[in-house]
PDB file of N, CA and C in Angstrom:
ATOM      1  N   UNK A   1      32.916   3.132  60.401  1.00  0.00           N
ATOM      2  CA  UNK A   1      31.918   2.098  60.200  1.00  0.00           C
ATOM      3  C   UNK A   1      32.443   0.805  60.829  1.00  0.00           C
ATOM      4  N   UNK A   2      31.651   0.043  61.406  1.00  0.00           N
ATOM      5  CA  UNK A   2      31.921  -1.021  62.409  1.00  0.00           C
ATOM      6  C   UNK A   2      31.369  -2.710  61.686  1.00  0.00           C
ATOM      7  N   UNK A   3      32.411  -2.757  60.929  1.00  0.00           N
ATOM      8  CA  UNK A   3      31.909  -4.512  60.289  1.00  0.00           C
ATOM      9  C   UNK A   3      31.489  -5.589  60.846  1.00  0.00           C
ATOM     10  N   UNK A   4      31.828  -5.192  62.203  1.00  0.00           N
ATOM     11  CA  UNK A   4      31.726  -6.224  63.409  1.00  0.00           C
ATOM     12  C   UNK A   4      30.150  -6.140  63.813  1.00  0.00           C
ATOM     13  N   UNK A   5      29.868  -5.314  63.885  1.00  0.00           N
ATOM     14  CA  UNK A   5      28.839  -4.768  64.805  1.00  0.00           C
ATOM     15  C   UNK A   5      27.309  -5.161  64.075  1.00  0.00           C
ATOM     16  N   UNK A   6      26.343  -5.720  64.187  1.00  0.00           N
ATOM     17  CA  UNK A   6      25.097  -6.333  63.188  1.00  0.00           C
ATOM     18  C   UNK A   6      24.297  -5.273  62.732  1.00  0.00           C
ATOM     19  N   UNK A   7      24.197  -4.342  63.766  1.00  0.00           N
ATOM     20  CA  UNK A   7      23.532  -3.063  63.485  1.00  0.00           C
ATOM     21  C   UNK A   7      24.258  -1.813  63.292  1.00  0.00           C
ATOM     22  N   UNK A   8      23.815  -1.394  62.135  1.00  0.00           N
ATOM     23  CA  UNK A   8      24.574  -0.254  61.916  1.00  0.00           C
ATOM     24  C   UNK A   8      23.416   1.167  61.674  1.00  0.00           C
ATOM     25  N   UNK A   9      23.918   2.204  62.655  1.00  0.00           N
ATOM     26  CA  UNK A   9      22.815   3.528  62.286  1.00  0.00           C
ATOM     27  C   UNK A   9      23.486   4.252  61.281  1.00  0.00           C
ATOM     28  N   UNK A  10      22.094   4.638  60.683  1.00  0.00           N
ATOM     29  CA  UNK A  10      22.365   5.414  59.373  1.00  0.00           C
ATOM     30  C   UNK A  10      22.356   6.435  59.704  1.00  0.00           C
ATOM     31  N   UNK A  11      23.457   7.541  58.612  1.00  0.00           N
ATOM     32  CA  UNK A  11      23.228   8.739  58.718  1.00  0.00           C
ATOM     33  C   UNK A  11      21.925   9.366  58.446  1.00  0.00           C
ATOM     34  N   UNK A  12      21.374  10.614  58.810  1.00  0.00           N
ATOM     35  CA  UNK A  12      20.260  10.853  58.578  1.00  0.00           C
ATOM     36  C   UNK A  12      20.453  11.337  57.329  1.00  0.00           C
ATOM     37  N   UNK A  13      21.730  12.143  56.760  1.00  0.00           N
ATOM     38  CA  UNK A  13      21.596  12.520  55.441  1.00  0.00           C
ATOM     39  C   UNK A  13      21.235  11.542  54.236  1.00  0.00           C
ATOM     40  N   UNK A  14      22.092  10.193  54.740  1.00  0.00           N
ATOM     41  CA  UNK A  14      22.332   9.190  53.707  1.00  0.00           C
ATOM     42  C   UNK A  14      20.321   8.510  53.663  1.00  0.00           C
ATOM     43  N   UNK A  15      19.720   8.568  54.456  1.00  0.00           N
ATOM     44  CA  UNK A  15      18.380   8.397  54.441  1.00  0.00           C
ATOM     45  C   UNK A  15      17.448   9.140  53.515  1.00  0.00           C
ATOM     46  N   UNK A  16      17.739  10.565  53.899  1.00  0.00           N
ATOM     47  CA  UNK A  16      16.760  11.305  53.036  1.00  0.00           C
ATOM     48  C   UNK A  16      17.241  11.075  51.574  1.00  0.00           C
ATOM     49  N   UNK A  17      18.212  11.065  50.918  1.00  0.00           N
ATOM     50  CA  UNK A  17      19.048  10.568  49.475  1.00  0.00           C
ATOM     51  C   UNK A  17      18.202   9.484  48.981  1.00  0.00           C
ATOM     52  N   UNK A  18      18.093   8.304  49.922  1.00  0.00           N
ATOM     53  CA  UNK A  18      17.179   7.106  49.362  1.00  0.00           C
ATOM     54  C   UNK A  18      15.353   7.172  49.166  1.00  0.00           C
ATOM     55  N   UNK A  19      15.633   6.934  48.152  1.00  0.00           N
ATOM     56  CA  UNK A  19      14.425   6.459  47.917  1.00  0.00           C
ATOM     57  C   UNK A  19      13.138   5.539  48.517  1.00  0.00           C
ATOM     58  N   UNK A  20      11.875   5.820  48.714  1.00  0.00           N
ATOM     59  CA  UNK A  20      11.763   4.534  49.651  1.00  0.00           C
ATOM     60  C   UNK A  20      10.561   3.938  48.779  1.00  0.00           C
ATOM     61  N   UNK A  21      10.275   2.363  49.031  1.00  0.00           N
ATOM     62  CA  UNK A  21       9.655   1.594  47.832  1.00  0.00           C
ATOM     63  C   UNK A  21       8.710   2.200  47.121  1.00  0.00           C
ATOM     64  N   UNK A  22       7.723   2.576  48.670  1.00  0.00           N
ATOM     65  CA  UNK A  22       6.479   2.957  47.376  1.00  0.00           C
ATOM     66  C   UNK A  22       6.882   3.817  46.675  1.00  0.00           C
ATOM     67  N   UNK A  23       7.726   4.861  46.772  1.00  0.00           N
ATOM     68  CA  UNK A  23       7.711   6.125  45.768  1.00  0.00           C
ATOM     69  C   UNK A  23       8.793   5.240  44.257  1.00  0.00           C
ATOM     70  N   UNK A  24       9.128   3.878  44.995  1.00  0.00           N
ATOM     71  CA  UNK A  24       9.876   3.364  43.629  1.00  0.00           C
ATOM     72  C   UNK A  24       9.368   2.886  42.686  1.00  0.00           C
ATOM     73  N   UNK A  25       8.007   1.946  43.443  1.00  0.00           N
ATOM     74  CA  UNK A  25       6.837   1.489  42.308  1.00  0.00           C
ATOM     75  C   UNK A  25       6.153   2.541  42.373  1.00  0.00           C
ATOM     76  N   UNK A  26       5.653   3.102  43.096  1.00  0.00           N
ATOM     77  CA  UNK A  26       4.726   4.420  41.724  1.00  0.00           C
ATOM     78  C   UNK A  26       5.641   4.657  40.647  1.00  0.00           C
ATOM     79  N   UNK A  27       7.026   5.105  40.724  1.00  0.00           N
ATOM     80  CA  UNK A  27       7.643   5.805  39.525  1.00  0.00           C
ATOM     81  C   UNK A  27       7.805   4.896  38.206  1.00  0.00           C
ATOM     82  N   UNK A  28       8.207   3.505  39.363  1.00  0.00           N
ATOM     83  CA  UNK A  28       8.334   1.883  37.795  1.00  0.00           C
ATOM     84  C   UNK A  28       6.942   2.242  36.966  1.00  0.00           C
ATOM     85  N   UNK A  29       5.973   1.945  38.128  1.00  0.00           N
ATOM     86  CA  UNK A  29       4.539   1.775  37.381  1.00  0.00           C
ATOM     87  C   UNK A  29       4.105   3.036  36.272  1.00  0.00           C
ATOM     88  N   UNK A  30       4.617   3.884  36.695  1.00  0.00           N
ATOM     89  CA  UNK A  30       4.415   5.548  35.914  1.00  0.00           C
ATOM     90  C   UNK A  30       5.054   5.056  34.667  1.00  0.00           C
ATOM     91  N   UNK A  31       6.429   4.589  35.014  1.00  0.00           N
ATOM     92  CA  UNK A  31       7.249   4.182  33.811  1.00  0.00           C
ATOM     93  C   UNK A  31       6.939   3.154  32.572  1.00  0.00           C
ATOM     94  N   UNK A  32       6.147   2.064  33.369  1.00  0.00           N
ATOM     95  CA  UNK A  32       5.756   1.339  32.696  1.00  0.00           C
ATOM     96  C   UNK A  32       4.376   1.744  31.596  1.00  0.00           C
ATOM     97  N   UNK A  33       3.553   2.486  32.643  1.00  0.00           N
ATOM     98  CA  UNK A  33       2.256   2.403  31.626  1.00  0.00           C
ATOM     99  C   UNK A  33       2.230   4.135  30.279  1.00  0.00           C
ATOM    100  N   UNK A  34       3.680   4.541  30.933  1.00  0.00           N
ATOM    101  CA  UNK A  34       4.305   5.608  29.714  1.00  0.00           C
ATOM    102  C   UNK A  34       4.823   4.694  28.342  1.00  0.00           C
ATOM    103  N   UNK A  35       6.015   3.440  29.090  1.00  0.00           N
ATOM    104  CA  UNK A  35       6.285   2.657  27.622  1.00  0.00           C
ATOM    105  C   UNK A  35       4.950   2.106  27.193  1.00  0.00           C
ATOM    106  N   UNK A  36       4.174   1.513  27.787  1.00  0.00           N
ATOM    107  CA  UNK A  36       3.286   0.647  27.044  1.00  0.00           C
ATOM    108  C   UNK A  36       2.211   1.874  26.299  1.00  0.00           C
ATOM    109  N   UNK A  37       1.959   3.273  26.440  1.00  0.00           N
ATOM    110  CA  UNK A  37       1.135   3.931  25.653  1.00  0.00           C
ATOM    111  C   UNK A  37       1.625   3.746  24.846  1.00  0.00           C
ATOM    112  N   UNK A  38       3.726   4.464  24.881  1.00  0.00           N
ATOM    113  CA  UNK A  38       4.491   4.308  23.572  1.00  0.00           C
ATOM    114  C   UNK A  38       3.934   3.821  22.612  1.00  0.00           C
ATOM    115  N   UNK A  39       4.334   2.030  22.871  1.00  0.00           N
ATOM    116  CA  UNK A  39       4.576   0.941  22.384  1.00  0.00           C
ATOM    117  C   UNK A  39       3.037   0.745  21.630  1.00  0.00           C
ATOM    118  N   UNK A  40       1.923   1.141  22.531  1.00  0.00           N
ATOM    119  CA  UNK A  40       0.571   1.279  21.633  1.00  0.00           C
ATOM    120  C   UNK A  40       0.391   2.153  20.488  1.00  0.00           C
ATOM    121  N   UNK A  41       1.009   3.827  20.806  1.00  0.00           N
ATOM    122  CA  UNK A  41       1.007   4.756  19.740  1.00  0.00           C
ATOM    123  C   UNK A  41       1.272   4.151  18.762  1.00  0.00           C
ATOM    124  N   UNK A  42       2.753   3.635  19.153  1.00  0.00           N
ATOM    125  CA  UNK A  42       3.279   2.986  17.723  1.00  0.00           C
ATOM    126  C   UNK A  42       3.343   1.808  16.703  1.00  0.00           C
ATOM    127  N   UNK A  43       2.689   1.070  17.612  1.00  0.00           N
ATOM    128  CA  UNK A  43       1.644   0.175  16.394  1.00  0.00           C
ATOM    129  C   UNK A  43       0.376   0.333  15.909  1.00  0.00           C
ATOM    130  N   UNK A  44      -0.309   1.620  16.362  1.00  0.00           N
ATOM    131  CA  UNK A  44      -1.017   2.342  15.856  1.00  0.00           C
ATOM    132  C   UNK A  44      -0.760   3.246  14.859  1.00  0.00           C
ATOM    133  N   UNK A  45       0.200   3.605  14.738  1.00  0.00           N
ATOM    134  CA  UNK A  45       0.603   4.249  13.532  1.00  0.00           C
ATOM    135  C   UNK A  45       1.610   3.130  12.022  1.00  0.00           C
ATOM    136  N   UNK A  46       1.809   1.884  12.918  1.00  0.00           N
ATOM    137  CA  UNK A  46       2.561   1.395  12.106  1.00  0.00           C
ATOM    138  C   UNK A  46       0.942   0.674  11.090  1.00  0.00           C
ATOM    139  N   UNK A  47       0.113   0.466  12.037  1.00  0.00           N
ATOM    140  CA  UNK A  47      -1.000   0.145  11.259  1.00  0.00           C
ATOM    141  C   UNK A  47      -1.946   1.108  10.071  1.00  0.00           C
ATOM    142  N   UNK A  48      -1.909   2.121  11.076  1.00  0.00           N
ATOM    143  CA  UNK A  48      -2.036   3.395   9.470  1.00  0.00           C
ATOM    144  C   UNK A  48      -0.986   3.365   8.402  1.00  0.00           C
ATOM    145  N   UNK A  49       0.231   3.017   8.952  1.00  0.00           N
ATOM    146  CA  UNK A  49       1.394   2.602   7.976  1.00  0.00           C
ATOM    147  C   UNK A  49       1.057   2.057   6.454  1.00  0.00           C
ATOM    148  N   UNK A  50       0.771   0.915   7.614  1.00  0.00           N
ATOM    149  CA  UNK A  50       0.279  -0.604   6.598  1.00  0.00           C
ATOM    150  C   UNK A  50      -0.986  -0.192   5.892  1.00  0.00           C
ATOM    151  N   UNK A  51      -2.002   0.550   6.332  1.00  0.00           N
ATOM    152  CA  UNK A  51      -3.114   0.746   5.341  1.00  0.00           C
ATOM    153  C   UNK A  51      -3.060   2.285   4.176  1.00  0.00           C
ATOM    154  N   UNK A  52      -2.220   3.270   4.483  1.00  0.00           N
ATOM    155  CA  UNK A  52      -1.837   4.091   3.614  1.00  0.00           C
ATOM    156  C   UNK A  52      -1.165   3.061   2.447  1.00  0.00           C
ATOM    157  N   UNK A  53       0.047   1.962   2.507  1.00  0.00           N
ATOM    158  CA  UNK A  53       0.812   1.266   1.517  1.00  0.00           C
ATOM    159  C   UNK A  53      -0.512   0.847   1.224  1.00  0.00           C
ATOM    160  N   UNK A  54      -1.293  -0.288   1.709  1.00  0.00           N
ATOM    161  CA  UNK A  54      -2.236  -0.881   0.737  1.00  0.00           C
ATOM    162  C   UNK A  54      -3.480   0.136   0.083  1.00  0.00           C
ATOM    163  N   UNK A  55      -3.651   1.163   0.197  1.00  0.00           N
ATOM    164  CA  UNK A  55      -4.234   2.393  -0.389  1.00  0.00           C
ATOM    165  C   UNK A  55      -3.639   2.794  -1.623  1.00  0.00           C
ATOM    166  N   UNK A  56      -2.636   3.398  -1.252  1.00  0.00           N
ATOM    167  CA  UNK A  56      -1.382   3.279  -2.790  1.00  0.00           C
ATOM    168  C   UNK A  56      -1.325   2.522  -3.377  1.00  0.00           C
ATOM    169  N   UNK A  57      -1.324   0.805  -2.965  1.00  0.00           N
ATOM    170  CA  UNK A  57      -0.787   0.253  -4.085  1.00  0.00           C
ATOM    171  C   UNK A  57      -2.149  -0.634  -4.388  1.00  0.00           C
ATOM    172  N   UNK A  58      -3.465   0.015  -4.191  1.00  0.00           N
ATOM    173  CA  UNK A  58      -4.658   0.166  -4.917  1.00  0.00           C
ATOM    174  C   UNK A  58      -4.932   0.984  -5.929  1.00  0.00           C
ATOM    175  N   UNK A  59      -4.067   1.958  -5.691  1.00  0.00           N
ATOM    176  CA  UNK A  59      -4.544   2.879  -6.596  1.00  0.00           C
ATOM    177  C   UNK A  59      -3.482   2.828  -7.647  1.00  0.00           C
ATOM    178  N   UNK A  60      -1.949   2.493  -7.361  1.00  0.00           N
ATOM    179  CA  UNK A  60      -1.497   2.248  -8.422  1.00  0.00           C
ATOM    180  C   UNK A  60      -2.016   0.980  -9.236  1.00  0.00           C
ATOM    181  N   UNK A  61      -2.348  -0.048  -8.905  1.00  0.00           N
ATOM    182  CA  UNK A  61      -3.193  -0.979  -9.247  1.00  0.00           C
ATOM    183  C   UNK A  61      -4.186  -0.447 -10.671  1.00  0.00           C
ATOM    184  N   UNK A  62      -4.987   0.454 -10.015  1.00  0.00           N
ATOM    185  CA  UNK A  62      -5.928   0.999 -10.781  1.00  0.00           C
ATOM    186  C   UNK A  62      -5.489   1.914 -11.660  1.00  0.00           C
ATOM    187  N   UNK A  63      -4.977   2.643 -11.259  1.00  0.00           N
ATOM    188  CA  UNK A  63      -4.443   3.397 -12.305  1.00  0.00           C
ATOM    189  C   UNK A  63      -3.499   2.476 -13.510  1.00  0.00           C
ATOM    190  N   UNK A  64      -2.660   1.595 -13.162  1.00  0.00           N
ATOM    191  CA  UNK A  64      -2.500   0.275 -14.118  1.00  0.00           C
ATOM    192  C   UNK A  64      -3.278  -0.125 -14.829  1.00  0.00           C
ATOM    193  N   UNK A  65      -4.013  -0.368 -14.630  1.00  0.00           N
ATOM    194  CA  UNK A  65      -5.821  -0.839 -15.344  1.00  0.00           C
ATOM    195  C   UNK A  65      -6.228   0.066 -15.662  1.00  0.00           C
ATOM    196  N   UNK A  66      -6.242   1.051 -15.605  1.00  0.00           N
ATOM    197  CA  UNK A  66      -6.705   2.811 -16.316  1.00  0.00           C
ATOM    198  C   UNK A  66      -5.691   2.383 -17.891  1.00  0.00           C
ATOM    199  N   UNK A  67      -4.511   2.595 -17.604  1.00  0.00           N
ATOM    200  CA  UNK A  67      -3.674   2.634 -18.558  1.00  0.00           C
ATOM    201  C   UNK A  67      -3.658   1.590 -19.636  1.00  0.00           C
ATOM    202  N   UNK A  68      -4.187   0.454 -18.922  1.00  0.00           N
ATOM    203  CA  UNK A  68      -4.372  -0.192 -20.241  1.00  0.00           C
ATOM    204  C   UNK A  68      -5.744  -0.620 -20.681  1.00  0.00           C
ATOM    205  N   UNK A  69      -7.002  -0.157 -19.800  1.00  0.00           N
ATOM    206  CA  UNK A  69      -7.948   0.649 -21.001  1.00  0.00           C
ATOM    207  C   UNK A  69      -7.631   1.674 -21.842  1.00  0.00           C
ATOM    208  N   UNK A  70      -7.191   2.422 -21.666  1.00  0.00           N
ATOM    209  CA  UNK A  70      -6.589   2.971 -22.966  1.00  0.00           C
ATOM    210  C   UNK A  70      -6.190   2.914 -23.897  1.00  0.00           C
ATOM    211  N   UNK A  71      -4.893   1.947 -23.481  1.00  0.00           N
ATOM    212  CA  UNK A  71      -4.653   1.280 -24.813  1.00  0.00           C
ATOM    213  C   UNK A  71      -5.803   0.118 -25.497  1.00  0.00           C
ATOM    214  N   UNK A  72      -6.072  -0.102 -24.523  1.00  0.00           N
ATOM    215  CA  UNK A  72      -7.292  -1.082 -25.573  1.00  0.00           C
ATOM    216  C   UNK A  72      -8.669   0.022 -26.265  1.00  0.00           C
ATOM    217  N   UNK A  73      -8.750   0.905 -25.593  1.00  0.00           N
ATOM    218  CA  UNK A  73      -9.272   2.086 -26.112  1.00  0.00           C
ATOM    219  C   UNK A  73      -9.008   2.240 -27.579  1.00  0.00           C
ATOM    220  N   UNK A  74      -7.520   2.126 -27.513  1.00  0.00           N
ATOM    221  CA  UNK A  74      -6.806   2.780 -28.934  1.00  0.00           C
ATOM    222  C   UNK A  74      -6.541   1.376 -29.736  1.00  0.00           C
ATOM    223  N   UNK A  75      -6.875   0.476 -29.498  1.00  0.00           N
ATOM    224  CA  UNK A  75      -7.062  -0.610 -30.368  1.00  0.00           C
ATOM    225  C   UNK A  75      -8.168  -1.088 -30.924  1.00  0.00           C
ATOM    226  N   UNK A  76      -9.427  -0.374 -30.146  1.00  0.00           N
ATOM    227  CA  UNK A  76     -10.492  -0.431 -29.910  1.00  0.00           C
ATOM    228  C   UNK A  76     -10.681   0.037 -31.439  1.00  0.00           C
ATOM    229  N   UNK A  77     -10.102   1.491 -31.554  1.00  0.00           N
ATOM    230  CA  UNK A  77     -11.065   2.599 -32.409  1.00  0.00           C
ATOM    231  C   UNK A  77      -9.623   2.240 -33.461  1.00  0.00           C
ATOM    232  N   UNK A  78      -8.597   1.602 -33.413  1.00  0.00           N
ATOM    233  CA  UNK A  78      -7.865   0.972 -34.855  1.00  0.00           C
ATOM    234  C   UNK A  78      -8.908  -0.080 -35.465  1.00  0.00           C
ATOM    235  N   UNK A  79      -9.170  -1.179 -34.626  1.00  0.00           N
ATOM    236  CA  UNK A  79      -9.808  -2.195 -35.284  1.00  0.00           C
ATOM    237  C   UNK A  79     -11.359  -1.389 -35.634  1.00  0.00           C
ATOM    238  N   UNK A  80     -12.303  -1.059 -35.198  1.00  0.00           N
ATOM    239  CA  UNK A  80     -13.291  -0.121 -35.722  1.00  0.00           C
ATOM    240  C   UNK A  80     -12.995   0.258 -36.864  1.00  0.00           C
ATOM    241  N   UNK A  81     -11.731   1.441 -37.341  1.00  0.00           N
ATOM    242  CA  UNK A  81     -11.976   1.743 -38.711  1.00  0.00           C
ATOM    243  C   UNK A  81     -11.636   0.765 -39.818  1.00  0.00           C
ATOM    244  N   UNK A  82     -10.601  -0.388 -39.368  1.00  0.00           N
ATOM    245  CA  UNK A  82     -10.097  -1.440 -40.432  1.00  0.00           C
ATOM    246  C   UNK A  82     -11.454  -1.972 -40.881  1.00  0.00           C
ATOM    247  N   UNK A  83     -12.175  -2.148 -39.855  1.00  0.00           N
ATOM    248  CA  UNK A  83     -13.776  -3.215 -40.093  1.00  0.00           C
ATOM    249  C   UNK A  83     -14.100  -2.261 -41.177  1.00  0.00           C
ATOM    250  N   UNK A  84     -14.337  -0.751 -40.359  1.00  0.00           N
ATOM    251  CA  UNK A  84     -14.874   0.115 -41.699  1.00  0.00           C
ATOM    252  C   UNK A  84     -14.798   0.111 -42.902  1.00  0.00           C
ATOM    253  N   UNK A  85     -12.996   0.203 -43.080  1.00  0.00           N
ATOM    254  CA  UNK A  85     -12.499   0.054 -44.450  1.00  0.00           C
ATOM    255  C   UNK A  85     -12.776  -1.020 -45.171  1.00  0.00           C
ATOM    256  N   UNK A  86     -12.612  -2.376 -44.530  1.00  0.00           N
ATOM    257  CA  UNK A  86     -12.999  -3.816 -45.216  1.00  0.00           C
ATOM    258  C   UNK A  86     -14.423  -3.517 -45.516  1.00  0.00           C
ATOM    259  N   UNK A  87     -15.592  -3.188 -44.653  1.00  0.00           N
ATOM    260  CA  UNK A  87     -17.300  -2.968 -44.753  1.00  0.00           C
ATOM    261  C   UNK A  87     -17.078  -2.366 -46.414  1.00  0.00           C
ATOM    262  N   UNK A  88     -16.361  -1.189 -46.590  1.00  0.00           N
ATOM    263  CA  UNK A  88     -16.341  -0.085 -47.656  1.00  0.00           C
ATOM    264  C   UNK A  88     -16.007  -1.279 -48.926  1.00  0.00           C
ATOM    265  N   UNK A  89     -14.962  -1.954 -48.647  1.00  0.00           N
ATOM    266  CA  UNK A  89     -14.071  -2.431 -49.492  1.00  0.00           C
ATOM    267  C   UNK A  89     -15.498  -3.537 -50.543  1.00  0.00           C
ATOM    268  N   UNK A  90     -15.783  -4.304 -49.892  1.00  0.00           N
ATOM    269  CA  UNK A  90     -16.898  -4.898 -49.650  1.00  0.00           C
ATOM    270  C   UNK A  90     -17.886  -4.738 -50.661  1.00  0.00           C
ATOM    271  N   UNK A  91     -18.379  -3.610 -50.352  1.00  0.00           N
ATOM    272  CA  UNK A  91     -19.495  -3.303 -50.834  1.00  0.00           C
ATOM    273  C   UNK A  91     -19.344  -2.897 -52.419  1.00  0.00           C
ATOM    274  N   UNK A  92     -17.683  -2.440 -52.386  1.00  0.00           N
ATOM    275  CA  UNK A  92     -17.581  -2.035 -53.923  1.00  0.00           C
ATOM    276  C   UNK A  92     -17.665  -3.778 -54.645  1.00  0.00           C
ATOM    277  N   UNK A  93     -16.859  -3.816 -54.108  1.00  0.00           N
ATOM    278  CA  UNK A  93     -16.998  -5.928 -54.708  1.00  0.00           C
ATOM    279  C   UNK A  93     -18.331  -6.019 -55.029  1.00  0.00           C
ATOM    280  N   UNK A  94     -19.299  -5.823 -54.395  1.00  0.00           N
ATOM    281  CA  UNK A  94     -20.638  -6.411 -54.559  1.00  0.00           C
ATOM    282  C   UNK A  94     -20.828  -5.707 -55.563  1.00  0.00           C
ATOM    283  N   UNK A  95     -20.714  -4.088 -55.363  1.00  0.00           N
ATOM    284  CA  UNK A  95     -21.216  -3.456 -56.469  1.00  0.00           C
ATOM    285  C   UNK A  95     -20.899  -3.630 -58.087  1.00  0.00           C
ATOM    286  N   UNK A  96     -19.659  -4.441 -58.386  1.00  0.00           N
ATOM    287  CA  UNK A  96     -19.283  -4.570 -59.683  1.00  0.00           C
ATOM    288  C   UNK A  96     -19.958  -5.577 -60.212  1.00  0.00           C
ATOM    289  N   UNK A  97     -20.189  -5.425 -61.678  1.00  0.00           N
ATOM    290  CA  UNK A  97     -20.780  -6.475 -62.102  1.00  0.00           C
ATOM    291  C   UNK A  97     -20.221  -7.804 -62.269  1.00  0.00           C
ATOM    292  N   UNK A  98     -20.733  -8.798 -62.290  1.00  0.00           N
ATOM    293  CA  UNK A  98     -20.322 -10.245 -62.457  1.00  0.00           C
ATOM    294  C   UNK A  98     -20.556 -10.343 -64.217  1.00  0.00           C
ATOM    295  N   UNK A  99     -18.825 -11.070 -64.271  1.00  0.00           N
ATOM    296  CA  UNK A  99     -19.066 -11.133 -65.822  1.00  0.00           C
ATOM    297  C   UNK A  99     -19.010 -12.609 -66.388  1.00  0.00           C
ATOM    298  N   UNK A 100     -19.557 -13.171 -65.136  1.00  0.00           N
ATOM    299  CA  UNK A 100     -19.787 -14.812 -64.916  1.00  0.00           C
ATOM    300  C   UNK A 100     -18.641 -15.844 -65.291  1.00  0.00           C
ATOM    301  N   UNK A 101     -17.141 -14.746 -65.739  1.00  0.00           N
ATOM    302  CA  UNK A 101     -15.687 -15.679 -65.974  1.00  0.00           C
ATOM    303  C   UNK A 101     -14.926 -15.548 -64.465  1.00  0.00           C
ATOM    304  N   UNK A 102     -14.499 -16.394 -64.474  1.00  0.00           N
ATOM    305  CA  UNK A 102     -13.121 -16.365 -63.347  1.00  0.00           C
ATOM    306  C   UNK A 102     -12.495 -15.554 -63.136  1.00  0.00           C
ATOM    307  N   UNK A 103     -11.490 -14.552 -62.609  1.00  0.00           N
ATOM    308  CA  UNK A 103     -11.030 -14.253 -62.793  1.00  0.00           C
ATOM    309  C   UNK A 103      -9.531 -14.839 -63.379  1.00  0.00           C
ATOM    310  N   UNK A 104      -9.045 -13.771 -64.024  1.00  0.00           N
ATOM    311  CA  UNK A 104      -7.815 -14.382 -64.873  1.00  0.00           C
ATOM    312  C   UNK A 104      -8.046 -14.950 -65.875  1.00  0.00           C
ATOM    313  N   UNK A 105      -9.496 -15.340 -66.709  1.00  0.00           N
ATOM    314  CA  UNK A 105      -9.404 -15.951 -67.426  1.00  0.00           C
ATOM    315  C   UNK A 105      -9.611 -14.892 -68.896  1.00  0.00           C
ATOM    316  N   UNK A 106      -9.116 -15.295 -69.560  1.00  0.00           N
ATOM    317  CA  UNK A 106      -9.672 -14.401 -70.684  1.00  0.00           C
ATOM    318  C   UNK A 106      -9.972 -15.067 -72.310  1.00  0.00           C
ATOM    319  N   UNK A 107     -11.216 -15.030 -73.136  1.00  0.00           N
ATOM    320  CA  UNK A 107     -11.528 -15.330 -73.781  1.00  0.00           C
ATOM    321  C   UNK A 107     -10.907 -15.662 -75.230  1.00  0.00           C
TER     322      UNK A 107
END
C-alpha cells in the first residue's frame, strides 16, 4: 500500500465485503421502523397494564363496599330486633295497671 500516492485501487475482494449506502439505509430504516413497532407494542400493552390495575382495584374497591354492607347488614337486623324487644317491652308497661302512686312509694 502506497501512503504517498492520493489514489489508491481497491481490491476487488475488499469491495464486494462492503456494504454500499443504499443497502445501509434500507437496513437502518428496516431497523428503525422494527424498534419503533417495538416501542409501540409496548406501550400498548403497558396501557392494558394500567387499565387491568385500575379494573382490579375497582373491584377490590367494591368488593370493600360489599363487605361492609354486610356488616351493616348485620347491624341492621341487631338493631331491628332490640327495637323489637323495647316495642314488646313497651307494650307490657302500658298494659299494667296504673295504681296512680309513684313508684317506690308505699302506703
Amino acid at each position: 500500500m502506497c501512503f504517498t500516492c492520493p489514489f489508491v485501487q481497491a481490491d476487488k475482494g475488499d469491495l464486494e465485503s462492503k456494504v454500499s449506502v443504499n443497502q445501509f439505509d434500507e437496513s437502518f430504516n428496516l431497523l428503525d421502523r422494527g424498534l419503533s413497532d417495538a416501542l409501540e407494542k409496548m406501550e400498548s400493552q403497558m396501557s392494558i397494564e394500567d387499565a387491568l390495575k385500575e379494573t382490579l382495584q375497582e373491584l377490590q374497591s367494591k368488593l370493600h363496599l360489599k363487605l361492609d354492607r354486610q356488616e351493616l347488614d348485620s347491624l341492621r337486623d341487631q338493631l331491628e330486633s332490640r327495637i323489637r324487644e323495647v316495642q314488646v317491652v313497651r307494650a307490657t308497661v302500658k298494659e299494667k295497671p296504673d295504681d296512680g302512686e309513684p313508684a317506690g312509694f308505699r302506703r
